[in-house]
C-alpha atoms as a PDB file:
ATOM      1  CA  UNK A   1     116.922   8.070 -14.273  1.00  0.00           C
ATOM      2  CA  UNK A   2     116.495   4.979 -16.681  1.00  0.00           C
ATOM      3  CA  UNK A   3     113.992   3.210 -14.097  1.00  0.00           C
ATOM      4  CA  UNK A   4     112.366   6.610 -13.878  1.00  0.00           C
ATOM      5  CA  UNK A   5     111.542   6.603 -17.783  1.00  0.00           C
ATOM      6  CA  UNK A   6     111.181   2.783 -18.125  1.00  0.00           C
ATOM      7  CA  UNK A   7     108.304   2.812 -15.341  1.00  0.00           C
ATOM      8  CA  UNK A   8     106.810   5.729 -16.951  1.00  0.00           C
ATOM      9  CA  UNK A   9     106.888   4.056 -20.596  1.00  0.00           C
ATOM     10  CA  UNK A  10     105.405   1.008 -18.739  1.00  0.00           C
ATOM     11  CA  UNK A  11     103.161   2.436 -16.798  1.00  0.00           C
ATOM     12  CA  UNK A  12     101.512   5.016 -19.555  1.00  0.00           C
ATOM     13  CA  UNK A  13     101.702   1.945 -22.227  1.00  0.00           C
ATOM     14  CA  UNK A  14      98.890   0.576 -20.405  1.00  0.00           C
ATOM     15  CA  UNK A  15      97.237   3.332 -19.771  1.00  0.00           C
ATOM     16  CA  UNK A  16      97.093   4.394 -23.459  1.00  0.00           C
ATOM     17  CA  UNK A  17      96.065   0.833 -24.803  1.00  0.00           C
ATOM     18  CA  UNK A  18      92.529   1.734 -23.170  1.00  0.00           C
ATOM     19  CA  UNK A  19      92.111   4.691 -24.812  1.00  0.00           C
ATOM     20  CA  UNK A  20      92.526   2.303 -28.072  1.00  0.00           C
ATOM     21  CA  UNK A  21      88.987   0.983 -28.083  1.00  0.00           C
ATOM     22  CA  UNK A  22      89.538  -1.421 -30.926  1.00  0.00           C
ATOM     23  CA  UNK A  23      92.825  -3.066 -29.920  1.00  0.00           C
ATOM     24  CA  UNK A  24      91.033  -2.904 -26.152  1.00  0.00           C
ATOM     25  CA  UNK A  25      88.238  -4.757 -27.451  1.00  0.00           C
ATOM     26  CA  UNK A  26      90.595  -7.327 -29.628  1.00  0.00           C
ATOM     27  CA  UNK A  27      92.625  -7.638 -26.071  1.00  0.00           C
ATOM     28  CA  UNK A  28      89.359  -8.450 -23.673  1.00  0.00           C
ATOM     29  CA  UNK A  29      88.175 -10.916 -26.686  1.00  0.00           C
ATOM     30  CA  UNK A  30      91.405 -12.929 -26.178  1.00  0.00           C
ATOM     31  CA  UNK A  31      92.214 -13.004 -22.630  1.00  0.00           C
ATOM     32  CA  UNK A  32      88.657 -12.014 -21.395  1.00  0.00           C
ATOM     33  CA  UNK A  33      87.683  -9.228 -19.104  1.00  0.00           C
ATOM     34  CA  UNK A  34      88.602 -10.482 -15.797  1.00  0.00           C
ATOM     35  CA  UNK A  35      92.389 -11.659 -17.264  1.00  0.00           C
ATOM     36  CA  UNK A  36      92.400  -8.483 -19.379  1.00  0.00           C
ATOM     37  CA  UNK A  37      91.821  -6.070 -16.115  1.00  0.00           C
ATOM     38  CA  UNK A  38      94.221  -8.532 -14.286  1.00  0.00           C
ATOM     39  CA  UNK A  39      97.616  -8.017 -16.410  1.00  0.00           C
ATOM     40  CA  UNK A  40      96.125  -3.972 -16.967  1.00  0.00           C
ATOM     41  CA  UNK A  41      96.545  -3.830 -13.424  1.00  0.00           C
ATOM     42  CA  UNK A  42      99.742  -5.842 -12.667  1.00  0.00           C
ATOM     43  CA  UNK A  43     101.774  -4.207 -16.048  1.00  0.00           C
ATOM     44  CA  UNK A  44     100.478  -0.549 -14.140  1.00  0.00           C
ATOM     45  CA  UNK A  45     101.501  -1.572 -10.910  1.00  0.00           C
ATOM     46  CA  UNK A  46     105.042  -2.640 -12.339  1.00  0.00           C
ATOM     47  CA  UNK A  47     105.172   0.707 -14.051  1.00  0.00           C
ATOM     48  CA  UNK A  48     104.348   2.300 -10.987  1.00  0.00           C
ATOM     49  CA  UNK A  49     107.036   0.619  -8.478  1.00  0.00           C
ATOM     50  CA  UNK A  50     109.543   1.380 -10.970  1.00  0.00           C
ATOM     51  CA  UNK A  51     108.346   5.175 -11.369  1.00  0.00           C
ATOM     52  CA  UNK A  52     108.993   4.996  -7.984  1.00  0.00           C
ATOM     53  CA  UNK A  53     111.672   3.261  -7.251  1.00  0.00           C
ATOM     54  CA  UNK A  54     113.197   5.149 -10.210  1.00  0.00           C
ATOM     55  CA  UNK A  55     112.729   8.629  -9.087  1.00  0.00           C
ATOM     56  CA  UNK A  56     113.772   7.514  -5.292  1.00  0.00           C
ATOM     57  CA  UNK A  57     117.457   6.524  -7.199  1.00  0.00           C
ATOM     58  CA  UNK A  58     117.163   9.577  -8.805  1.00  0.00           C
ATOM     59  CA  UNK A  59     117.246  11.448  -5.884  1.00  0.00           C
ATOM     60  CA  UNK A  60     119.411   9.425  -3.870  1.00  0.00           C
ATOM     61  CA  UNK A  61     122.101  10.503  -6.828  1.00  0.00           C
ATOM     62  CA  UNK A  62     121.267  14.228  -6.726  1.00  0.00           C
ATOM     63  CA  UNK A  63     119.038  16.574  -8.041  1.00  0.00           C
ATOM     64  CA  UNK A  64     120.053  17.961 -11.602  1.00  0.00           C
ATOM     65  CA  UNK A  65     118.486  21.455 -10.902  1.00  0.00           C
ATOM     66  CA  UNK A  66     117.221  23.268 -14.050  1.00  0.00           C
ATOM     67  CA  UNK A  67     115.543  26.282 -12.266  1.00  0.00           C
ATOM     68  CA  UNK A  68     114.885  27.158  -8.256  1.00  0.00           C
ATOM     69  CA  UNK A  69     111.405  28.402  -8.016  1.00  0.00           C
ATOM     70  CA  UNK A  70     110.670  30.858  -5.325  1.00  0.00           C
ATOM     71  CA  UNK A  71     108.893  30.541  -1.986  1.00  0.00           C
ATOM     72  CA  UNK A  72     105.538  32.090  -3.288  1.00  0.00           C
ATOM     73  CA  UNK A  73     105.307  29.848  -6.322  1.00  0.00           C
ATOM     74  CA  UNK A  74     105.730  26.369  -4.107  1.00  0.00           C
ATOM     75  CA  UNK A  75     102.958  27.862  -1.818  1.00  0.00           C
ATOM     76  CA  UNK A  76     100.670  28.858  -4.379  1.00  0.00           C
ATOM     77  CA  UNK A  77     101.726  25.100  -5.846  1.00  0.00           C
ATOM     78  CA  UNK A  78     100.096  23.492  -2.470  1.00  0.00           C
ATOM     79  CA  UNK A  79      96.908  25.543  -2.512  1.00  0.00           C
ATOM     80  CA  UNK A  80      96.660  23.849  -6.014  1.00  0.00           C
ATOM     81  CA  UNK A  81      96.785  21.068  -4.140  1.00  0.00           C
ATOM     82  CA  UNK A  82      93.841  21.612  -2.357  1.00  0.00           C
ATOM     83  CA  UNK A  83      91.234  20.858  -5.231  1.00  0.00           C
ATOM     84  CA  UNK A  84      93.150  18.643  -6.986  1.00  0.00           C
ATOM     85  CA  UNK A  85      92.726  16.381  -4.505  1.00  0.00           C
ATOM     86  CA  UNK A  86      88.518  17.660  -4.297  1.00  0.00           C
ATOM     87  CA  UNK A  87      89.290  16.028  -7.618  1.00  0.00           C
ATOM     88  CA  UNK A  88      90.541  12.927  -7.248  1.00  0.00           C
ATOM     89  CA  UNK A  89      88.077  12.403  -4.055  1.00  0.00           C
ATOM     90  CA  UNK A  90      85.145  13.204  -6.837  1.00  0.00           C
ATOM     91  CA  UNK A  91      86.670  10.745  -9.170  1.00  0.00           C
ATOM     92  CA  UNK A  92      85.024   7.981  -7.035  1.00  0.00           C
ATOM     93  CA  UNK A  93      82.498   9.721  -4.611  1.00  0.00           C
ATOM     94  CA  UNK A  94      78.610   9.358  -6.069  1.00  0.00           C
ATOM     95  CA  UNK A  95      77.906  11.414  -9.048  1.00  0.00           C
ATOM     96  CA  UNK A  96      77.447  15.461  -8.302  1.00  0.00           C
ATOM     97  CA  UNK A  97      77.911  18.796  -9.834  1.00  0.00           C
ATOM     98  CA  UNK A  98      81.579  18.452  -9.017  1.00  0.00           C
ATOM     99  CA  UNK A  99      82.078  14.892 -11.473  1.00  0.00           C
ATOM    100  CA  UNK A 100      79.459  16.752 -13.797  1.00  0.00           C
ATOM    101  CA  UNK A 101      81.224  19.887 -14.296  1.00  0.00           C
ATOM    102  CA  UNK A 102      84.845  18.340 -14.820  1.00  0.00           C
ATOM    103  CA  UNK A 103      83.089  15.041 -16.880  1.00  0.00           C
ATOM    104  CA  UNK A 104      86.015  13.498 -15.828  1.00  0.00           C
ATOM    105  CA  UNK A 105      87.520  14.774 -11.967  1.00  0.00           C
ATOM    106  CA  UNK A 106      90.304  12.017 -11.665  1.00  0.00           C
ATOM    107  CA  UNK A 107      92.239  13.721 -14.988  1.00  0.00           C
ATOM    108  CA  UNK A 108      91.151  17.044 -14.294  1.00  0.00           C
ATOM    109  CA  UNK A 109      92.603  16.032 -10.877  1.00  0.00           C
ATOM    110  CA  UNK A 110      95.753  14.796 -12.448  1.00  0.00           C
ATOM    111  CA  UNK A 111      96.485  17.750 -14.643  1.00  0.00           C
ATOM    112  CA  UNK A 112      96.426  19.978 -11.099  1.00  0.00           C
ATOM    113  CA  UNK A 113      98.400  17.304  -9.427  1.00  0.00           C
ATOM    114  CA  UNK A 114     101.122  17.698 -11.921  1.00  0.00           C
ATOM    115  CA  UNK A 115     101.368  20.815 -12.640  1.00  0.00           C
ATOM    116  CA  UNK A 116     101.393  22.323  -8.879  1.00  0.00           C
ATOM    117  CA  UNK A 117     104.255  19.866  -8.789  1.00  0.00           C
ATOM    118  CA  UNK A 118     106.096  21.948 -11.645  1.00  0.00           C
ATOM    119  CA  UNK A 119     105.573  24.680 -10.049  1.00  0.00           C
ATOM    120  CA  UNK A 120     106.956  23.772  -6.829  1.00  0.00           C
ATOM    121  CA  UNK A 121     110.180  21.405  -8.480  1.00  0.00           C
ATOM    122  CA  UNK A 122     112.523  22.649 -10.745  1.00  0.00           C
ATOM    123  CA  UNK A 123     114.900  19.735 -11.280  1.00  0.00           C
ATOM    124  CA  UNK A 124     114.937  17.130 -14.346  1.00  0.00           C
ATOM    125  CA  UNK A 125     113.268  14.446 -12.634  1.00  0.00           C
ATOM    126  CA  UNK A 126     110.328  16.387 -11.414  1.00  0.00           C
ATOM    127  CA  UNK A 127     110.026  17.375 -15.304  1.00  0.00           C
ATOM    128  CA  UNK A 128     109.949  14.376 -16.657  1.00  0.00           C
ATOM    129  CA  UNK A 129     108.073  12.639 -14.068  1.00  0.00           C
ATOM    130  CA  UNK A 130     105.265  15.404 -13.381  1.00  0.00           C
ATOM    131  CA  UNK A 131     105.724  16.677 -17.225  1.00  0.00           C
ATOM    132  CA  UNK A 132     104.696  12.715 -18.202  1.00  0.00           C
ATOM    133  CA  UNK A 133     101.630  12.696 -16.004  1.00  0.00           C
ATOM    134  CA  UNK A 134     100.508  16.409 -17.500  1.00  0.00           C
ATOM    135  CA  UNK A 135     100.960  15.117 -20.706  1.00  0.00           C
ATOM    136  CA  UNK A 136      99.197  12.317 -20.475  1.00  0.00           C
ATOM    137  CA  UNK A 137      96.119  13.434 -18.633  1.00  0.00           C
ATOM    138  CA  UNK A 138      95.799  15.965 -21.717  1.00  0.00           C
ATOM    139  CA  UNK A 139      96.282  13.207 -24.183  1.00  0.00           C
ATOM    140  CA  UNK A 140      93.918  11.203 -22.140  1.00  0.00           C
ATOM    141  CA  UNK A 141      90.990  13.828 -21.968  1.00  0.00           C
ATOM    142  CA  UNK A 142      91.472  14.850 -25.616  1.00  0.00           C
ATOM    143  CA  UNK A 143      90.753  10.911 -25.854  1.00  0.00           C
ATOM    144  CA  UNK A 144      88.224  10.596 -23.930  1.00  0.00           C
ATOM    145  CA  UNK A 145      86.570  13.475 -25.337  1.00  0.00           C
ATOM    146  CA  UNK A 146      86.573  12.173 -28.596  1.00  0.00           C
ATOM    147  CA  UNK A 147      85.351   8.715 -27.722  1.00  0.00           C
ATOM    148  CA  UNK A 148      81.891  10.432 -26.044  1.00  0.00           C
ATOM    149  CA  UNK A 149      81.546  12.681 -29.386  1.00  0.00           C
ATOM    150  CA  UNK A 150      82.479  15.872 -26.502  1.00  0.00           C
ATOM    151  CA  UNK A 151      78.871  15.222 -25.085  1.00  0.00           C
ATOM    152  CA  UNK A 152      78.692  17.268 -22.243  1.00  0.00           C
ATOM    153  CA  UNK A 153      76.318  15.631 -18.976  1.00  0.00           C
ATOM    154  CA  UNK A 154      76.203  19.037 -16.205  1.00  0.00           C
ATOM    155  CA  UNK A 155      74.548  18.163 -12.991  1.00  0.00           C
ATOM    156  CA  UNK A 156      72.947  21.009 -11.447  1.00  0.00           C
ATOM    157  CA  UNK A 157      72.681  20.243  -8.168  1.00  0.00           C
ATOM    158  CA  UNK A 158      75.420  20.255  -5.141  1.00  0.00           C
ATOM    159  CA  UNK A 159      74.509  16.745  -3.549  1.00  0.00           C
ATOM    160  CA  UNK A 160      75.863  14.372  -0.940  1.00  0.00           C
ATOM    161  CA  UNK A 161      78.439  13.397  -3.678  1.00  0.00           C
ATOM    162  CA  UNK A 162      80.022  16.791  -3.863  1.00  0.00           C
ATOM    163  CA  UNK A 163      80.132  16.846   0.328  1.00  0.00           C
ATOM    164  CA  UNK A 164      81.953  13.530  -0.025  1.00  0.00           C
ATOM    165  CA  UNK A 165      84.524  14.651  -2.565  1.00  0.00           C
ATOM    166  CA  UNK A 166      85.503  17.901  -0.603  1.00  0.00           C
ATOM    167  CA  UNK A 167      85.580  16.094   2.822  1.00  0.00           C
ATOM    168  CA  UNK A 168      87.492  13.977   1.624  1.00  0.00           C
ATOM    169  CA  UNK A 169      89.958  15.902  -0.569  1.00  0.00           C
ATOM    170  CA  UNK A 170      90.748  18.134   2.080  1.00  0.00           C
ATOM    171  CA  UNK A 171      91.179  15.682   4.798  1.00  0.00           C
ATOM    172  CA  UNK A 172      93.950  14.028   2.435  1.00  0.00           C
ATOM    173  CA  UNK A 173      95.260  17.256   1.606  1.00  0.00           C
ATOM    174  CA  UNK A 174      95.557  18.209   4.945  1.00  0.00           C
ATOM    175  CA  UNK A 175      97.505  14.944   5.839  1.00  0.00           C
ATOM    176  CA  UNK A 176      99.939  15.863   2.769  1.00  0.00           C
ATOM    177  CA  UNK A 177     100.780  19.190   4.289  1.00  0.00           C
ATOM    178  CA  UNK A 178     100.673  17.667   8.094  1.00  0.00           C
ATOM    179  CA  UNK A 179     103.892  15.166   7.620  1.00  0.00           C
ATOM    180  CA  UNK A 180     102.102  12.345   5.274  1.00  0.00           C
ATOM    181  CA  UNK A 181     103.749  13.554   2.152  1.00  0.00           C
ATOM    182  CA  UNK A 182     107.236  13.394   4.192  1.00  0.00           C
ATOM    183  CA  UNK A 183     106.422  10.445   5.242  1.00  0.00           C
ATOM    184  CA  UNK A 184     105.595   8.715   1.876  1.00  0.00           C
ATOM    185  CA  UNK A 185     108.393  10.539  -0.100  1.00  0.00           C
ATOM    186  CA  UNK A 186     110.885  12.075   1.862  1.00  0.00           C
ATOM    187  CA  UNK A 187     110.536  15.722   1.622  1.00  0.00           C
ATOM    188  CA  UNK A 188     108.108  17.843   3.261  1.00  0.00           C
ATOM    189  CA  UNK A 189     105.197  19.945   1.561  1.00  0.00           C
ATOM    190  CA  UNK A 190     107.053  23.352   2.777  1.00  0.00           C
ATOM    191  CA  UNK A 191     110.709  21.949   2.282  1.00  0.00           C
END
């Protein structure tokens, strides 16, 4: 369970230096933006391999169950699936009513993520793990919010953008609930 909070500490620690403007903008003065998005990205991808890494040990030594949630609750958990995933597709699919109505899809995307994983877990690694990434994304969007004076830019319009982001989303959801998330992690969608 250590690697499992160490990645997360490591992980979210550069995450929340960006939502630090000043100290971002002291950072990219001294190393420059290029070096700057360089270590970002190598310090979050350490983060991540021990998150991972971390909660595979974790579950290697055995669950410590807190709560068993019922049958209904995990499948109502993987319909939230569904547009979390719409949401992370939007994150990077052209601008549409979809990234327009969330401002920001990839956290709103996040927040689902994490808590349809809640839902469905009820052991003390999914809690910290998923809890972390709720937490986060909340802390994150309260930031963001903040940082754009909670100006609020709606799109009107369903456009190709939108198409993208649902076609996409549900094509990756419907690999997660087809074998991919056994696959990747070891335990299947309806386990």
């Amino acid at each position: 369970m250590a690697l499992l909070v160490l990645g997360l500490i490591v992980f979210f620690a550069a995450h929340t230096v960006t939502t630090f403007r000043e100290a971002r903008a002291r950072l990219v003065a001294r190393l420059g933006e290029g070096p700057y998005k360089i270590v970002h990205s190598l310090v979050s991808l350490a983060g991540l391999v021990l998150i991972v890494w971390g909660f595979g040990s974790y579950r290697a030594e055995g669950y410590i169950p807190l709560w068993d949630p019922p049958v209904g609750v995990r499948h109502a958990a993987t319909l939230l699936l569904l547009p979390a995933m719409v949401l992370l597709a939007a994150a990077y699919a052209p601008a549409g009513l979809i990234k327009g109505a969330t401002q920001h899809p990839m956290l709103t995307g996040v927040k689902l993520w994490a808590f349809a994983h809640l839902l469905a877990n009820g052991d003390l690694g999914s809690v910290i793990l998923f809890g972390t990434f709720l937490a986060w994304a909340i802390y994150d969007r309260i930031a963001v919010k903040r940082r754009e004076g909670g100006t609020v830019r709606l799109r009107t319009g369903w456009n190709r953008g939108d198409w993208i982001a649902v076609g996409v989303g549900s094509l990756v959801w419907v690999a997660f609930v087809g074998g991919l998330h056994r696959w990747l992690f070891g335990v299947g969608v309806f386990a």
